[in-house]
N, C-alpha and C. Protein backbone atom coordinates (compact mmCIF):
# COMPACT_ATOMS: atom_id res chain seq x y z
N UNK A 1 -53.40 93.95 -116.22
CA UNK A 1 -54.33 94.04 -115.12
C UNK A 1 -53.55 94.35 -113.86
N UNK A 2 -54.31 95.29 -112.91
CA UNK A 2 -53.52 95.38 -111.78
C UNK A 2 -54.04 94.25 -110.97
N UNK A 3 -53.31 93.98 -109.61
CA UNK A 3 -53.70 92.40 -108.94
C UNK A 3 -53.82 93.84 -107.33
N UNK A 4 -53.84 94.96 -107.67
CA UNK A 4 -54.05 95.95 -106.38
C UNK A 4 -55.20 95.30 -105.66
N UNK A 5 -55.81 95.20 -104.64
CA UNK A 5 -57.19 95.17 -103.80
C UNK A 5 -57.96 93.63 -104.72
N UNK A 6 -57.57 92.69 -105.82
CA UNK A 6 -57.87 91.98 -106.22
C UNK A 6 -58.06 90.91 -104.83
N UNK A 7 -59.05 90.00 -105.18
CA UNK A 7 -59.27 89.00 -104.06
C UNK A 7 -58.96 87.82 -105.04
N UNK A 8 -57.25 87.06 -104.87
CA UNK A 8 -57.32 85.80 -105.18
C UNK A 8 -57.17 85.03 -104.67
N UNK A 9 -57.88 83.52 -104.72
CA UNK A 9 -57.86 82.29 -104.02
C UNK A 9 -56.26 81.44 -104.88
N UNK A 10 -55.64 81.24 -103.61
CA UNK A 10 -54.19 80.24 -104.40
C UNK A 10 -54.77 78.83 -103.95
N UNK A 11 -55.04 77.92 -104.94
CA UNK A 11 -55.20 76.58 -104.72
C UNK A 11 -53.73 75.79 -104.65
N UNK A 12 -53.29 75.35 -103.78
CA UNK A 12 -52.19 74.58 -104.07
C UNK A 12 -52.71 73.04 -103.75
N UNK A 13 -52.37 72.21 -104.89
CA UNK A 13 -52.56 70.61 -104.94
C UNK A 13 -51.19 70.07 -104.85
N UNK A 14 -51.09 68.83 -105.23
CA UNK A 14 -49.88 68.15 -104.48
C UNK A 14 -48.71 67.59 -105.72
N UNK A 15 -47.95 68.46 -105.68
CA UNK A 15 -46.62 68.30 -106.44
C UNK A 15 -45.36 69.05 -105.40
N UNK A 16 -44.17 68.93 -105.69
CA UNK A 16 -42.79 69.20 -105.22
C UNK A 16 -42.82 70.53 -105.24
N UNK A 17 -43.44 71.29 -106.30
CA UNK A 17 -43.50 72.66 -106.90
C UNK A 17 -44.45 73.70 -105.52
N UNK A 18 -44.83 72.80 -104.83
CA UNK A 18 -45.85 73.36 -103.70
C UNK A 18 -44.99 74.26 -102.86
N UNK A 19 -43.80 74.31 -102.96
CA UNK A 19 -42.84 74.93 -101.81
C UNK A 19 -42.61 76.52 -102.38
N UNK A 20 -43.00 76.70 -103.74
CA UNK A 20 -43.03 77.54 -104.81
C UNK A 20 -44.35 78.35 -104.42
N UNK A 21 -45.48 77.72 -103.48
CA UNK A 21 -46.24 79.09 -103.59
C UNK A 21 -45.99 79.74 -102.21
N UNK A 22 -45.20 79.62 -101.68
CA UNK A 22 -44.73 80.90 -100.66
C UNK A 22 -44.23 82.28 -101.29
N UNK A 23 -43.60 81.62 -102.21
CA UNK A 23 -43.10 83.40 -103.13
C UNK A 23 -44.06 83.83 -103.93
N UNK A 24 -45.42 82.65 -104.14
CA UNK A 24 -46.36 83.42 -105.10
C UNK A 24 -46.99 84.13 -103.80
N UNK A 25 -47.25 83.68 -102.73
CA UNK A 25 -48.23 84.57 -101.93
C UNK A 25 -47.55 85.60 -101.78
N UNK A 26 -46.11 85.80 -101.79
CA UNK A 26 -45.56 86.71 -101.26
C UNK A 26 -45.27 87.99 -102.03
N UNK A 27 -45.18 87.32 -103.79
CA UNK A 27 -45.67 88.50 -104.75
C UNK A 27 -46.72 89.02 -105.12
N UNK A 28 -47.85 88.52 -104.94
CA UNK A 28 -48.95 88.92 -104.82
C UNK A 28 -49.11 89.91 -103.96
N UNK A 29 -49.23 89.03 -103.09
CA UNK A 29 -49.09 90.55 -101.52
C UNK A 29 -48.50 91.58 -102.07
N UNK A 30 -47.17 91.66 -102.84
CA UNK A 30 -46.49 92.30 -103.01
C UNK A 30 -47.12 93.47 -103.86
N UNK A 31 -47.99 92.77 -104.82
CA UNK A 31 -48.84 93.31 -105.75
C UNK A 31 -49.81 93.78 -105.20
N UNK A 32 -50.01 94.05 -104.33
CA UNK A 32 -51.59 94.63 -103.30
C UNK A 32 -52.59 93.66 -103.38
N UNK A 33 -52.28 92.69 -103.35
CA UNK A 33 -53.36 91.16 -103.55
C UNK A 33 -54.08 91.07 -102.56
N UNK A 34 -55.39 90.38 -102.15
CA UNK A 34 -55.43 89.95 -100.97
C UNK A 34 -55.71 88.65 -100.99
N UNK A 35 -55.24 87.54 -100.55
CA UNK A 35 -54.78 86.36 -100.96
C UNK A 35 -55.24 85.41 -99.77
N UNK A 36 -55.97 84.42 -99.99
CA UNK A 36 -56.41 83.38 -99.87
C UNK A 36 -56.18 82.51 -99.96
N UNK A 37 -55.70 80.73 -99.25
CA UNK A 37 -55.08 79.89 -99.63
C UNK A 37 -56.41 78.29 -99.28
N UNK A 38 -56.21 77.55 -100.42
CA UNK A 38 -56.57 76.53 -100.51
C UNK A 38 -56.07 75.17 -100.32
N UNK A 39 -55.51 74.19 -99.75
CA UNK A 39 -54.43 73.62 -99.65
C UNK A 39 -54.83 72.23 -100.03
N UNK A 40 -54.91 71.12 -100.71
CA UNK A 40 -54.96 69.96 -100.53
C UNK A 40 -54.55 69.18 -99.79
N UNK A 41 -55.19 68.14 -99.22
CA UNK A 41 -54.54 66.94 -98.71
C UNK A 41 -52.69 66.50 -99.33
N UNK A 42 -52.69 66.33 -100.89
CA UNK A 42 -51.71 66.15 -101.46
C UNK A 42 -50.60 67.42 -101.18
N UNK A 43 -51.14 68.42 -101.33
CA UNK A 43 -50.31 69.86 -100.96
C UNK A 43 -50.02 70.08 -99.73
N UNK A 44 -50.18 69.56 -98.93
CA UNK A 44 -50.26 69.53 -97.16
C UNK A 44 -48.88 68.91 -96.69
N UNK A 45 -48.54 67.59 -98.23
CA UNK A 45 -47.39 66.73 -97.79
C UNK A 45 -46.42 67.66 -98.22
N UNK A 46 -46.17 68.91 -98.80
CA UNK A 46 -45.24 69.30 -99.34
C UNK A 46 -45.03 70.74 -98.77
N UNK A 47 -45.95 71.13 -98.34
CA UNK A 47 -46.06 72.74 -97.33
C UNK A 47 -47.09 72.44 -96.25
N UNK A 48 -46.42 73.37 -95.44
CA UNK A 48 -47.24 73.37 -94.04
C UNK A 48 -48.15 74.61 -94.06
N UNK A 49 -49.63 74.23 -93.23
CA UNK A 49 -50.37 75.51 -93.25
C UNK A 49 -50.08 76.54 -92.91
N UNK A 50 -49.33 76.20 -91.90
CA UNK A 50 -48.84 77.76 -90.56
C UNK A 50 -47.63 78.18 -91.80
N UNK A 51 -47.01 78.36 -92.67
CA UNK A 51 -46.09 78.83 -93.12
C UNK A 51 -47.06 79.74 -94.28
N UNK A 52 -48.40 79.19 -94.97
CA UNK A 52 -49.10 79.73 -96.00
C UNK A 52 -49.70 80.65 -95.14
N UNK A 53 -50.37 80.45 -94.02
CA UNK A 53 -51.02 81.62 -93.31
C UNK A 53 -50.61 82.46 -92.95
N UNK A 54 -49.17 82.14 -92.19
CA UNK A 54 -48.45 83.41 -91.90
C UNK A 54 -47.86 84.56 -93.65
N UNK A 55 -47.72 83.40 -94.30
CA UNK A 55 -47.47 84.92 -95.52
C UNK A 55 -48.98 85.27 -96.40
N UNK A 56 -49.67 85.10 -96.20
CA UNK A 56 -50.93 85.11 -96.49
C UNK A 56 -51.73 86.24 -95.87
N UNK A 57 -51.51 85.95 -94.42
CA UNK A 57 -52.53 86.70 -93.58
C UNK A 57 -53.76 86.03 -93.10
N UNK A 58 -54.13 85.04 -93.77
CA UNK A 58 -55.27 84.74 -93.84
C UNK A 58 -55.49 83.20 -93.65
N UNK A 59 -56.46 82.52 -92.66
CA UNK A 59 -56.52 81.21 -92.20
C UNK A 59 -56.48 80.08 -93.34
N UNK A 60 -56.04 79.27 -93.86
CA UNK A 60 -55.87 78.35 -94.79
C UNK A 60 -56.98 77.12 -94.75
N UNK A 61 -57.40 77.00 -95.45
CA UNK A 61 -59.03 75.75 -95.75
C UNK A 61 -57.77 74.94 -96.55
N UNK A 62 -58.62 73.66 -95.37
CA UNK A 62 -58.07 72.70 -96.42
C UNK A 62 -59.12 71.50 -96.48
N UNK A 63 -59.95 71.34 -95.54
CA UNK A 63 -61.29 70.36 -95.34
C UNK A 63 -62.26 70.54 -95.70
N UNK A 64 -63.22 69.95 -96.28
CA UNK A 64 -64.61 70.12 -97.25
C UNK A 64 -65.44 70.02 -95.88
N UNK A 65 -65.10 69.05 -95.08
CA UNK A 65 -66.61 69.21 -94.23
C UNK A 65 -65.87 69.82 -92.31
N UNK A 66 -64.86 70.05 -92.46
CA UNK A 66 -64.70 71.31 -91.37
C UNK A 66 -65.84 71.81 -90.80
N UNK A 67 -66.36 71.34 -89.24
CA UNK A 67 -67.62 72.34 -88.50
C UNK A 67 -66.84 73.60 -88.56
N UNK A 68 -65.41 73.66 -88.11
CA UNK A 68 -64.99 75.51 -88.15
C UNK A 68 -65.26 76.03 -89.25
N UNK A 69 -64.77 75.44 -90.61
CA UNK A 69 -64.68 76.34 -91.83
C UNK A 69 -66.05 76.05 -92.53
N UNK A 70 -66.90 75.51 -92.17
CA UNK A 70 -67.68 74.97 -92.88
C UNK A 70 -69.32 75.91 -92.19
N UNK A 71 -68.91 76.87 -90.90
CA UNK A 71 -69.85 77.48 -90.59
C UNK A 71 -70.90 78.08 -91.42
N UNK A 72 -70.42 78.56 -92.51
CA UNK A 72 -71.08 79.84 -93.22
C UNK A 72 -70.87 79.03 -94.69
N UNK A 73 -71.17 77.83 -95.08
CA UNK A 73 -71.05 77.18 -96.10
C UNK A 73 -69.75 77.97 -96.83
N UNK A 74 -68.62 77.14 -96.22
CA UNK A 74 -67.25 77.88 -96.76
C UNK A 74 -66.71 77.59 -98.13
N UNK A 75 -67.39 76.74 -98.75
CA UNK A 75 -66.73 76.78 -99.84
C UNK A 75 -67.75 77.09 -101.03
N UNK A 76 -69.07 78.05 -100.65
CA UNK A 76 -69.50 78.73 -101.71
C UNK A 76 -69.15 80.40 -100.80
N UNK A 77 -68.89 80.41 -99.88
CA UNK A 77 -68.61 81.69 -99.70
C UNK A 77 -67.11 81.47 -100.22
N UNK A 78 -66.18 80.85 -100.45
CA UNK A 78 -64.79 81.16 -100.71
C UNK A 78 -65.32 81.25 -102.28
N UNK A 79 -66.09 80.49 -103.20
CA UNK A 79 -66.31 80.84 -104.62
C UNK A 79 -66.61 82.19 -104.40
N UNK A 80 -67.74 82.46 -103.93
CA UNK A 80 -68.24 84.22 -104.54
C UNK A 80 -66.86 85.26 -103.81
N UNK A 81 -65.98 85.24 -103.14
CA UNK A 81 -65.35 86.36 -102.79
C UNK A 81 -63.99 86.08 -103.77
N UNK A 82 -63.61 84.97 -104.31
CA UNK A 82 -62.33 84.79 -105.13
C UNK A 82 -62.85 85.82 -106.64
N UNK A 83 -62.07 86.30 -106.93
CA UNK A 83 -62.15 87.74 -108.47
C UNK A 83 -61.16 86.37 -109.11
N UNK A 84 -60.51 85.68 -109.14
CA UNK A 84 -59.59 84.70 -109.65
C UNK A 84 -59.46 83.43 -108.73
N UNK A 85 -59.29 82.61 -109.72
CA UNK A 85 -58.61 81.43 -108.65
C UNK A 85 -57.32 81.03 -109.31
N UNK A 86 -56.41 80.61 -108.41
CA UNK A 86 -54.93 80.33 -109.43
C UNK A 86 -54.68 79.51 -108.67
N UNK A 87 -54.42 77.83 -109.19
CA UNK A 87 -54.04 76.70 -108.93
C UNK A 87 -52.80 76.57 -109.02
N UNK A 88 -51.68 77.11 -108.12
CA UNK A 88 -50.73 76.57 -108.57
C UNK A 88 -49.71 75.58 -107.63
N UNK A 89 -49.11 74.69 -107.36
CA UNK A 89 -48.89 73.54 -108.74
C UNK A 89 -50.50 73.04 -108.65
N UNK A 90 -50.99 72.85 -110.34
CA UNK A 90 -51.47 72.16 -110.25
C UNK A 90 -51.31 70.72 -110.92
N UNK A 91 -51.62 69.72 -109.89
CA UNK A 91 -51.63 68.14 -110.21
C UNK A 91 -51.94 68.03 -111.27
N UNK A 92 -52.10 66.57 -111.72
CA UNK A 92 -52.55 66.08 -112.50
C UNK A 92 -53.92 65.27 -111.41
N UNK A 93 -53.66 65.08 -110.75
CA UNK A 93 -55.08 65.00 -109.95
C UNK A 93 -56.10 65.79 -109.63
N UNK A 94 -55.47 67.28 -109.40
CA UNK A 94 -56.53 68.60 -109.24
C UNK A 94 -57.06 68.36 -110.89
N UNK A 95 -56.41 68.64 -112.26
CA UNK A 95 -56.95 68.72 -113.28
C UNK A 95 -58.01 67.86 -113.99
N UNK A 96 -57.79 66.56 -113.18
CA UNK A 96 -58.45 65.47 -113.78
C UNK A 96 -60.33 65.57 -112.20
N UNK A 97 -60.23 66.35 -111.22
CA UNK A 97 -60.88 66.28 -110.82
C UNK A 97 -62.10 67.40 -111.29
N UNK A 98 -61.13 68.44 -111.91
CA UNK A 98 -61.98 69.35 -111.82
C UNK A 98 -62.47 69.34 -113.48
N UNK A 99 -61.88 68.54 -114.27
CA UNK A 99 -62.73 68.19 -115.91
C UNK A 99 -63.70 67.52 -115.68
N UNK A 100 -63.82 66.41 -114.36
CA UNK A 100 -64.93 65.30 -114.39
C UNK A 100 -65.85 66.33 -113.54
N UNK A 101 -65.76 67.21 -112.76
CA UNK A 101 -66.74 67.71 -112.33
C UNK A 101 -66.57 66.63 -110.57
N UNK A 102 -65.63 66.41 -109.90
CA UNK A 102 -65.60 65.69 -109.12
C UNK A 102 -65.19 66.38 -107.69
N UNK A 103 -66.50 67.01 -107.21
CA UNK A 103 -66.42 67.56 -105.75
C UNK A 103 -66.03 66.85 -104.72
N UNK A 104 -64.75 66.68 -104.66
CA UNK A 104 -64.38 65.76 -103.90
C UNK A 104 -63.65 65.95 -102.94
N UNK A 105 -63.21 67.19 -102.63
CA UNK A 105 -62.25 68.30 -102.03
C UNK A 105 -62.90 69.44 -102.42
N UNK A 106 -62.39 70.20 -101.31
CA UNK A 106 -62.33 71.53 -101.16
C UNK A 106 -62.13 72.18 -102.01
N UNK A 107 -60.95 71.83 -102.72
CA UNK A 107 -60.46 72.80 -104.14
C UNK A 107 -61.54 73.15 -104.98
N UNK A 108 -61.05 71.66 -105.46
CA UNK A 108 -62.35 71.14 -106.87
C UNK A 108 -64.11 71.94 -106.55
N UNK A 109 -64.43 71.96 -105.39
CA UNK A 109 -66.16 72.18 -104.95
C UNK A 109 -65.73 74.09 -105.29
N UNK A 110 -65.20 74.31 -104.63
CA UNK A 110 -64.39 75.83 -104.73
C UNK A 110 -64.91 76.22 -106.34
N UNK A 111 -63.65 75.36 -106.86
CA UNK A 111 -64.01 75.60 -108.54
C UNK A 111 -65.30 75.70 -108.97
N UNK A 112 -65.84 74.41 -108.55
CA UNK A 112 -67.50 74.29 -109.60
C UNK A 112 -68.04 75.36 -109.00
N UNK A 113 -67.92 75.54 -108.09
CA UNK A 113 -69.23 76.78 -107.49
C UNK A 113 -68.58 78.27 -107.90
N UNK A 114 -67.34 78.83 -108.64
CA UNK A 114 -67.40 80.01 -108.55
C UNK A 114 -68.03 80.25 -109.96
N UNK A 115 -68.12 81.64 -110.27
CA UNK A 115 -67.90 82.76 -111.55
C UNK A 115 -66.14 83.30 -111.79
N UNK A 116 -65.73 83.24 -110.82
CA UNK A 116 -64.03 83.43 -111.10
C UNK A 116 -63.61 82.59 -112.38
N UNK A 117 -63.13 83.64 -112.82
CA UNK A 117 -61.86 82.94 -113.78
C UNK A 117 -61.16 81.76 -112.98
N UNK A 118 -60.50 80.82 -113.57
CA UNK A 118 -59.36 80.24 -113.27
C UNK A 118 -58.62 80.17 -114.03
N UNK A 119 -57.11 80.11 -113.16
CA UNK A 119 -56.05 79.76 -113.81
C UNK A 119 -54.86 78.22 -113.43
N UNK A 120 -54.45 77.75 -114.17
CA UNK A 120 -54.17 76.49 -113.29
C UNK A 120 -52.31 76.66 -114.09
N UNK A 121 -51.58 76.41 -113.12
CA UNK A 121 -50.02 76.16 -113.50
C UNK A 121 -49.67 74.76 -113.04
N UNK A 122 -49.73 73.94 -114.47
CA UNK A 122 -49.61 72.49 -114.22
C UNK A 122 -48.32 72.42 -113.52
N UNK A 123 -48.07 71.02 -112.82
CA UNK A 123 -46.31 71.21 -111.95
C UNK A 123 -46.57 69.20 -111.98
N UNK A 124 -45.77 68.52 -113.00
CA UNK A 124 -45.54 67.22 -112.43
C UNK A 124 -44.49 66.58 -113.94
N UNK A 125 -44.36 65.41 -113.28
CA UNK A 125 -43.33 64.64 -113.77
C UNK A 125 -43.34 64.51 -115.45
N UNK A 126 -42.82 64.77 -115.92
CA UNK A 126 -42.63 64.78 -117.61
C UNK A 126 -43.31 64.01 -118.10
N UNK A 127 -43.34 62.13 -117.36
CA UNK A 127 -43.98 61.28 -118.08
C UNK A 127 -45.50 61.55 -117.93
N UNK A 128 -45.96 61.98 -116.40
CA UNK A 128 -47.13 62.70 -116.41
C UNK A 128 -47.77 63.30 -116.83
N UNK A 129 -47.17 64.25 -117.37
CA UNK A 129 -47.25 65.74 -118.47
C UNK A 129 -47.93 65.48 -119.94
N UNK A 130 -47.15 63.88 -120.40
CA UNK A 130 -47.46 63.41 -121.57
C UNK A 130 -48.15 62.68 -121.81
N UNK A 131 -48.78 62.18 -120.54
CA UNK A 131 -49.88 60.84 -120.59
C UNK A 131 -51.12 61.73 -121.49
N UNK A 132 -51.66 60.74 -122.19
CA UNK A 132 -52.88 61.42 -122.72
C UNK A 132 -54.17 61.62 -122.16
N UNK A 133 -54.46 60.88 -120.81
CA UNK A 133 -55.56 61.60 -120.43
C UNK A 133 -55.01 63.06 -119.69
N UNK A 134 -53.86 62.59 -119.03
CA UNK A 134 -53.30 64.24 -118.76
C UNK A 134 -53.58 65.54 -119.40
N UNK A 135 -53.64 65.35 -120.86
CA UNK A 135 -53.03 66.12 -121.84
C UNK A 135 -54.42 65.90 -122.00
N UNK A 136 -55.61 65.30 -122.65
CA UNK A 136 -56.75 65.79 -122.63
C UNK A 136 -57.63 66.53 -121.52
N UNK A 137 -57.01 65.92 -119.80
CA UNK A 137 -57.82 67.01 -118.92
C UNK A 137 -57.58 68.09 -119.22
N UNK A 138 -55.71 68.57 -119.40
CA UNK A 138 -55.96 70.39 -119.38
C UNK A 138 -56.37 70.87 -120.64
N UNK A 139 -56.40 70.49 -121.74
CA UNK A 139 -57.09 70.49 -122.75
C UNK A 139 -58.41 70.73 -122.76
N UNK A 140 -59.10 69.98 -122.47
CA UNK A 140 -60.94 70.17 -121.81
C UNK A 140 -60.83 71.80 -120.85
N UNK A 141 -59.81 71.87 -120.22
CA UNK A 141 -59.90 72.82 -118.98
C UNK A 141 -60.23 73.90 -119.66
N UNK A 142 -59.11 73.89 -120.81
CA UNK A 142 -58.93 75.47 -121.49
C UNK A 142 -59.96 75.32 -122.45
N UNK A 143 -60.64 74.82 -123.18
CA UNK A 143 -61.82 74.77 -123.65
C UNK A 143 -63.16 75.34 -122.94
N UNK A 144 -63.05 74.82 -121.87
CA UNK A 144 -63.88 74.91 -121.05
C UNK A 144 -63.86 76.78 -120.19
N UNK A 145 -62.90 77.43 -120.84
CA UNK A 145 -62.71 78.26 -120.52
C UNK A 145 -60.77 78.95 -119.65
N UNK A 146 -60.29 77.85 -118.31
CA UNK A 146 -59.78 77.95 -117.42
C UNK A 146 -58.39 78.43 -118.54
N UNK A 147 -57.22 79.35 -117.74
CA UNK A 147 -55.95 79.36 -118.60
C UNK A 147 -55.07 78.49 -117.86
N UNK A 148 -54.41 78.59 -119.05
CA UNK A 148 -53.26 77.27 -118.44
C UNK A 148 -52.12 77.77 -118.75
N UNK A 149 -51.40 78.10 -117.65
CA UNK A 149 -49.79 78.96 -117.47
C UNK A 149 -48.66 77.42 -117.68
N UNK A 150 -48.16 77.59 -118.28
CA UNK A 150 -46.97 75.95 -118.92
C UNK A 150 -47.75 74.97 -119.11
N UNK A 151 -46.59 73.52 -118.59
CA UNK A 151 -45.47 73.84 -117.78
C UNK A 151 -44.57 74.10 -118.56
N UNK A 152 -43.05 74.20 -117.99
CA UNK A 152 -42.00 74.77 -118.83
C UNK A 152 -40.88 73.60 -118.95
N UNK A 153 -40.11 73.70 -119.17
CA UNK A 153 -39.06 72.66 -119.11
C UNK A 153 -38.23 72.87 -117.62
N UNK A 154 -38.28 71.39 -117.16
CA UNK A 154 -37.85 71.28 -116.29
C UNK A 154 -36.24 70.94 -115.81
N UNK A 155 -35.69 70.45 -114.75
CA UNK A 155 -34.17 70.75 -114.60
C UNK A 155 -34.36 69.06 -113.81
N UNK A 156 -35.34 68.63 -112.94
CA UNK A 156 -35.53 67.18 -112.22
C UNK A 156 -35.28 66.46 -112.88
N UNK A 157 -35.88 65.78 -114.41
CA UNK A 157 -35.34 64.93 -114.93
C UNK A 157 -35.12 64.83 -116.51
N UNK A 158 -35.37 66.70 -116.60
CA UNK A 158 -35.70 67.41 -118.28
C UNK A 158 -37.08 66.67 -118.82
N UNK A 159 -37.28 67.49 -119.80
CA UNK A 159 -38.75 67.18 -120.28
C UNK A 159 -39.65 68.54 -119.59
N UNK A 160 -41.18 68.58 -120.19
CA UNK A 160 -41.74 69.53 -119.74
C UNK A 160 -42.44 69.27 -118.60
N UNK A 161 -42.82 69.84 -117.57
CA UNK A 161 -43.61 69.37 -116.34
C UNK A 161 -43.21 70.75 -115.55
N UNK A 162 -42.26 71.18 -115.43
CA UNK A 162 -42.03 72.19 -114.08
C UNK A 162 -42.85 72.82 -113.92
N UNK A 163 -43.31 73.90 -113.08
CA UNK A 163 -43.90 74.98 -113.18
C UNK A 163 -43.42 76.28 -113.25
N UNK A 164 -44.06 76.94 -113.94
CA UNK A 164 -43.62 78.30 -114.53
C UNK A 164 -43.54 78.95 -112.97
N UNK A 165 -41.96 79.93 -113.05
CA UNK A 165 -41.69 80.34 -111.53
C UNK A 165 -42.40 81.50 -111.43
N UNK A 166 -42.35 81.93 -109.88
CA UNK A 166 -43.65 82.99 -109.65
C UNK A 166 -43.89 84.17 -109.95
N UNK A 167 -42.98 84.62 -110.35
CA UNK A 167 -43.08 86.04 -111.19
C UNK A 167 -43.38 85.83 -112.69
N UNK A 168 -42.88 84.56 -113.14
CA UNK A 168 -43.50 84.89 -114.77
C UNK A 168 -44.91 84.29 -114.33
N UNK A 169 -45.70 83.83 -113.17
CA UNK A 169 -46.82 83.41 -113.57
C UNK A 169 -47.54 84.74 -112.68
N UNK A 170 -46.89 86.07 -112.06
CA UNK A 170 -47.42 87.10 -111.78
C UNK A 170 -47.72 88.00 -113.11
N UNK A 171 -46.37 88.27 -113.82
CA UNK A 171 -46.30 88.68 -115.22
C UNK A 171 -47.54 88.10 -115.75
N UNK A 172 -47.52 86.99 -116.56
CA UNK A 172 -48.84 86.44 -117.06
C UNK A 172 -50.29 86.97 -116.11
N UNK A 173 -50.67 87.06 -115.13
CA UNK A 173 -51.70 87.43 -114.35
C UNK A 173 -51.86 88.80 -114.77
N UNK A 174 -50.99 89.50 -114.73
CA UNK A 174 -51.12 90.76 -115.24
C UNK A 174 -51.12 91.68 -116.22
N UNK A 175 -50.88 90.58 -117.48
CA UNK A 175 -50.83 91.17 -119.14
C UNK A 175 -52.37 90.19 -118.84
N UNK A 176 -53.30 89.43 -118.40
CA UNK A 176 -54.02 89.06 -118.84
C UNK A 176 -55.25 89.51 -119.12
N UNK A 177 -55.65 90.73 -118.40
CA UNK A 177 -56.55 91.29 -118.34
C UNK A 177 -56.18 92.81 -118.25
């Protein structure tokens, strides 16, 4: 698939791996993307907005009930204009919010309300990775349709959890369709 004139939404939730989507916005772009950023509360502690907007282009949502962003009911207009959504890192908190159906953030409401595909690149701690409701949310996810890029083996404390780096999860975006 080409990602040329594509409209994707980058959800970033809150893992270490969050410092990692500056080079995804930046290959994307690279890719003729036009790119959109979602940020969590949790993702907020690990990247700053003004650094996603400036490689982005584009103002960063991170509040569900925002009077600014919330003018034009912003988070069903951010569902219908996303062609993809790509979560990446995603938590184990984004995953477990968005199996229960739990609009509870911005992200998650984002999700339930589009037709976009999603894609989610898990990013957390090994023992995390292996817990079993962990491992049944992204499980349900991909059932449920969503793809799930890793994680891969990591170098923090070994074991699987990292997230797949941003070109193999551009690569993957682009054999996918």
């Amino acid at each position: 698939m080409t990602l040329e004139s594509r409209h994707i939404l980058l959800g970033i939730s809150g893992s270490i791996a969050a410092y990692k989507s500056a080079e995804l916005i930046r290959l994307l772009r690279q890719e003729g993307a036009v790119v959109r950023v979602v940020l969590t509360k949790g993702g907020a502690q690990f990247i700053t907005p003004l650094t996603l907007q400036t490689l982005s282009g584009n103002l960063v949502r991170q509040d569900m009930f925002s009077t600014a962003e919330e003018a034009a009911i912003e988070h069903i207009e951010l569902a219908k204009w996303a062609e993809l959504i790509l979560i990446a890192p995603a938590s184990a908190g984004i995953a477990s919010r968005l199996n229960s159906a739990a609009a509870s953030d911005l992200l998650s409401t984002v999700c339930l309300a589009t037709k976009a595909p999603i894609v989610l690149a898990p990013a957390m701690n090994q023992q995390m990775w292996q817990h079993p409701a962990v491992q049944k949310n992204f499980t349900e996810l991909k059932e449920q349709g969503a793809t799930i890029l890793g994680p891969v083996h990591g170098d923090l404390e070994g074991g699987f959890g990292k997230m797949m780096e941003p070109a193999a999860i551009i690569a993957s975006l682009k054999e996918a369709a």
